[in-house]
C-alpha atoms as a PDB file:
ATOM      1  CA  UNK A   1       0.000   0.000   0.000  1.00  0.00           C
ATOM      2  CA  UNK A   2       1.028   3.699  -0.839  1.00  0.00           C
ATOM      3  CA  UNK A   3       1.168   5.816   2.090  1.00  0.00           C
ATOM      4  CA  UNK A   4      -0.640   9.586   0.361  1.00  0.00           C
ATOM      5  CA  UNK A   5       0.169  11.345   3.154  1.00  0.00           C
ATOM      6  CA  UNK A   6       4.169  11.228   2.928  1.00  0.00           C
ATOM      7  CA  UNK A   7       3.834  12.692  -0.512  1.00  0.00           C
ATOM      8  CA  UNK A   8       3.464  16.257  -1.039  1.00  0.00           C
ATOM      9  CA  UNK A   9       1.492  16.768  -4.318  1.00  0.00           C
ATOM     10  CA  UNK A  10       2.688  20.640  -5.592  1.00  0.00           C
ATOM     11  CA  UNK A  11       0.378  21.942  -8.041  1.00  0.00           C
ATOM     12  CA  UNK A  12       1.846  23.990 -11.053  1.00  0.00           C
ATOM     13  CA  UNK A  13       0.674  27.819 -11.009  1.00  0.00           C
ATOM     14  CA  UNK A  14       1.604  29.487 -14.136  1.00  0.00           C
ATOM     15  CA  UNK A  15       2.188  33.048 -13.950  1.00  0.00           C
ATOM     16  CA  UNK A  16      -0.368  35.543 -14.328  1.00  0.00           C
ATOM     17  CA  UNK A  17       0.081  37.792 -17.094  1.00  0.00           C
ATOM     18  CA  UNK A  18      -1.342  41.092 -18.529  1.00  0.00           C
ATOM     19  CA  UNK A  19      -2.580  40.642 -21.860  1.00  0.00           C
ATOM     20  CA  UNK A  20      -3.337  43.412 -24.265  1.00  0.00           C
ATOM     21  CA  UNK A  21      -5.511  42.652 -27.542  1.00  0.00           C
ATOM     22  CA  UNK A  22      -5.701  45.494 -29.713  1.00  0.00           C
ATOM     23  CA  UNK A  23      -8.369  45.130 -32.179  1.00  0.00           C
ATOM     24  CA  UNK A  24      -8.566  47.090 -35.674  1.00  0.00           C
ATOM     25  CA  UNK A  25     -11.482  47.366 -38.128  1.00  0.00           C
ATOM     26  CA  UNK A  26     -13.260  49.271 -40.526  1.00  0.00           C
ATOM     27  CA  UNK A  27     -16.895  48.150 -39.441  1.00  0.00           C
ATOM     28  CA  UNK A  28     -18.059  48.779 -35.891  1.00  0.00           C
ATOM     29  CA  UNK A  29     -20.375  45.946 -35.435  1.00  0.00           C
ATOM     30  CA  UNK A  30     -17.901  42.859 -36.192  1.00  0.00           C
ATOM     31  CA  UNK A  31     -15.454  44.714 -33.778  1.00  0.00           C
ATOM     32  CA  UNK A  32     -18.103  45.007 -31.107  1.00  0.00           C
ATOM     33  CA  UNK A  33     -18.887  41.478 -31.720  1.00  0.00           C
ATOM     34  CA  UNK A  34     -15.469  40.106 -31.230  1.00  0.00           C
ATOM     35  CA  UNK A  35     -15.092  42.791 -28.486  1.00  0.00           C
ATOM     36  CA  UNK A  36     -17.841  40.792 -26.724  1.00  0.00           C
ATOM     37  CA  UNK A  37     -17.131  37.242 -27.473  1.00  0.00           C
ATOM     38  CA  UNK A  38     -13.485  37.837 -26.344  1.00  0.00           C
ATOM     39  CA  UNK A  39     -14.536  39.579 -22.531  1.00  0.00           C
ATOM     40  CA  UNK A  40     -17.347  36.658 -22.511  1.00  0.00           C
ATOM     41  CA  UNK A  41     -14.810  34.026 -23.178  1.00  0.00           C
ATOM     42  CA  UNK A  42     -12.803  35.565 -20.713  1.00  0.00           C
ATOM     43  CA  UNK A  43     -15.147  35.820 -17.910  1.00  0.00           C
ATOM     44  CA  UNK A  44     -16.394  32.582 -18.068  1.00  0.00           C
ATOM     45  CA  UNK A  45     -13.199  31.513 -17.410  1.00  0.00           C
ATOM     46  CA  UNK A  46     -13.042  33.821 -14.084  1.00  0.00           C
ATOM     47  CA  UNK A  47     -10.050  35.727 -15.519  1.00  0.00           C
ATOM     48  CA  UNK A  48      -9.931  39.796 -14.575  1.00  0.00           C
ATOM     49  CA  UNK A  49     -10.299  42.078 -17.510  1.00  0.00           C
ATOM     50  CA  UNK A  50     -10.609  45.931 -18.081  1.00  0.00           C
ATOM     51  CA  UNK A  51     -11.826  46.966 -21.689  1.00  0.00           C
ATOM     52  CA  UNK A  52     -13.282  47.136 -24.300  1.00  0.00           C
ATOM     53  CA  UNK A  53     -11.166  50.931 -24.244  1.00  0.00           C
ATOM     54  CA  UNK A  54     -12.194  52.603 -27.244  1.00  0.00           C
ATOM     55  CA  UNK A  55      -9.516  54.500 -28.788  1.00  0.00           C
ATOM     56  CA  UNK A  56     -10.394  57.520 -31.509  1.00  0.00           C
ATOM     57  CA  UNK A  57     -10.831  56.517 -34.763  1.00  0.00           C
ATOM     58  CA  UNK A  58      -8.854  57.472 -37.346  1.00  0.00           C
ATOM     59  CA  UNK A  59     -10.048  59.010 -41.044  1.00  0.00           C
ATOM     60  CA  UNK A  60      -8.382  58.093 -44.267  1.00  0.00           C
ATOM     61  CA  UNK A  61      -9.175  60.948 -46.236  1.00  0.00           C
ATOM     62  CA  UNK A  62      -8.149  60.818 -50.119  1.00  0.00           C
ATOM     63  CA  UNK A  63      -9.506  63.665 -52.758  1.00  0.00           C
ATOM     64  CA  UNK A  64      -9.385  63.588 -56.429  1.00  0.00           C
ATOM     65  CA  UNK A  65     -10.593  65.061 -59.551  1.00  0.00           C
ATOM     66  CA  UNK A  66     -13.847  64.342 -60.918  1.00  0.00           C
ATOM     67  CA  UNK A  67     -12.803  64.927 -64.696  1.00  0.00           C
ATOM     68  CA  UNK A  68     -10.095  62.254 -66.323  1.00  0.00           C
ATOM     69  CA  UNK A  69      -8.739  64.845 -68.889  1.00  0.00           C
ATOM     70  CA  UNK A  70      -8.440  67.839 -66.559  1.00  0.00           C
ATOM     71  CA  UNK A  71     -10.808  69.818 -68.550  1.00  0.00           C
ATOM     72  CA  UNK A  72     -13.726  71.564 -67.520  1.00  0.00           C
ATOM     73  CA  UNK A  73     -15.092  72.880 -63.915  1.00  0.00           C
ATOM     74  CA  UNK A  74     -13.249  71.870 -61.149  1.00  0.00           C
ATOM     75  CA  UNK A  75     -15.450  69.735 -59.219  1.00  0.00           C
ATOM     76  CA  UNK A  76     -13.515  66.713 -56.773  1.00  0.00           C
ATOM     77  CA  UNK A  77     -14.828  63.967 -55.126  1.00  0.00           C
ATOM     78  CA  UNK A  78     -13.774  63.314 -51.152  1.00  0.00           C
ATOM     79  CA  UNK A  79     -13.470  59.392 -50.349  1.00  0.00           C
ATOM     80  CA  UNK A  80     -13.320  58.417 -46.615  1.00  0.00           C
ATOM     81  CA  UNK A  81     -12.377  55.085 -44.669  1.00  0.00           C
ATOM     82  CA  UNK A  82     -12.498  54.955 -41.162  1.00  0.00           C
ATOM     83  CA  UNK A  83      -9.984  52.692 -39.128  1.00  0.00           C
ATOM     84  CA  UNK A  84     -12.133  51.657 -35.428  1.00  0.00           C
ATOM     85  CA  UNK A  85      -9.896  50.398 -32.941  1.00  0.00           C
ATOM     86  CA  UNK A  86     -10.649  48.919 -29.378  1.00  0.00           C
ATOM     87  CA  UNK A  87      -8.051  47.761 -26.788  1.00  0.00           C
ATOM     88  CA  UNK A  88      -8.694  44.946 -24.077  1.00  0.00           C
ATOM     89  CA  UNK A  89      -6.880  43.885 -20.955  1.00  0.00           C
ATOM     90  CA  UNK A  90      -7.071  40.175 -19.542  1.00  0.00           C
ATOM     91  CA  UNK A  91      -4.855  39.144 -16.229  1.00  0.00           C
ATOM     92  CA  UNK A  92      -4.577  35.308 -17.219  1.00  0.00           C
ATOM     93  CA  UNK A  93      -1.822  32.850 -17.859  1.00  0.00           C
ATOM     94  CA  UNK A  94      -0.516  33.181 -21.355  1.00  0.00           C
ATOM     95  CA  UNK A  95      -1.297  29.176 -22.097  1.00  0.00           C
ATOM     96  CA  UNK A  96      -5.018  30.486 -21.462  1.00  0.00           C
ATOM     97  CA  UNK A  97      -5.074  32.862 -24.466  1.00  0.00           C
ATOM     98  CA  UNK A  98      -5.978  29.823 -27.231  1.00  0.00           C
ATOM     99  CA  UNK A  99      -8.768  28.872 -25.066  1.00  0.00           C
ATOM    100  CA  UNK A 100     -10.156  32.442 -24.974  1.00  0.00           C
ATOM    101  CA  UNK A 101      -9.598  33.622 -28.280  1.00  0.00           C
ATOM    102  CA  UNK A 102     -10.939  29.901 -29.402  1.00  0.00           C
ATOM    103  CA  UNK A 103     -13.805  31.518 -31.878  1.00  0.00           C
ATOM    104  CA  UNK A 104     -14.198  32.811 -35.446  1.00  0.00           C
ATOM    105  CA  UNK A 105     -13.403  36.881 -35.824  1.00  0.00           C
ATOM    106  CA  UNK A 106     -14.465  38.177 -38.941  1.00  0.00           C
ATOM    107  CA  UNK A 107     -12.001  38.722 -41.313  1.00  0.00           C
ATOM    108  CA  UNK A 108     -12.555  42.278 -41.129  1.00  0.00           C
ATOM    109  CA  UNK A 109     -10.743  42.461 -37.800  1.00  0.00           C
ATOM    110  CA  UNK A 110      -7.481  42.965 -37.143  1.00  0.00           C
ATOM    111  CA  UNK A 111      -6.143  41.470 -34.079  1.00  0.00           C
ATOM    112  CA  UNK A 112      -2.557  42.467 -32.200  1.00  0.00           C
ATOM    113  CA  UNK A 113      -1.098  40.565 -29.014  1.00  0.00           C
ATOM    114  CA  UNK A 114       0.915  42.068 -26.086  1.00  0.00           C
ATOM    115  CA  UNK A 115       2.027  40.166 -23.471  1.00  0.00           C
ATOM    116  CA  UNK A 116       3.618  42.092 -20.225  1.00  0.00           C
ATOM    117  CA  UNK A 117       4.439  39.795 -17.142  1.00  0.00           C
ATOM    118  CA  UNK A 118       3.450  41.169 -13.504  1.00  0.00           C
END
């Protein structure tokens, strides 16, 4: 027979890290949606987070001539795209970060990892 008490069973604590996902898009509803899934995941899994922050977005602004040849009245046309961008904190283990991040973002969005220890 195996005596349990004489062994000391350690258990393996991985280090808690900050994690910062930065998230980039040009529509606001697919990055609100991945916004959401990603805090959801998160807090399901009892992991701290702080976000989404949204950071200002940014305007692409290009403007061009309306005539090909250059001839006639000057009239111009103004084209726009907008660049969203929302930043998330999670305090979890950086194995954990598959598990959370385990679900489909649109292709739309544009996602960045930083990974700080405490």
């Amino acid at each position: 027979m195996v005596d349990t008490k004489d062994k000391k069973v350690e258990e393996v604590h991985e280090e808690t890290q900050r994690i910062r996902m930065t998230l980039k898009g040009r529509e606001v509803k697919s990055l609100e949606t991945a916004c959401a899934q990603l805090i959801a995941n998160a807090k399901n899994q009892g992991f701290e987070t702080k976000g989404p922050v949204r950071i200002p977005t940014k305007h692409l602004r290009v403007t061009v001539r309306k005539s090909p040849c250059g001839e006639g009245t000057n009239t111009w046309d103004r084209f726009e795209m907008r660049i969203h961008k929302r930043v998330v904190d999670i305090h979890c283990p950086a194995s954990q970060v598959k598990e959370i991040t385990s679900f489909k973002i649109d292709a739309g969005v544009d996602v960045n990892l930083i990974v700080w220890r405490n």
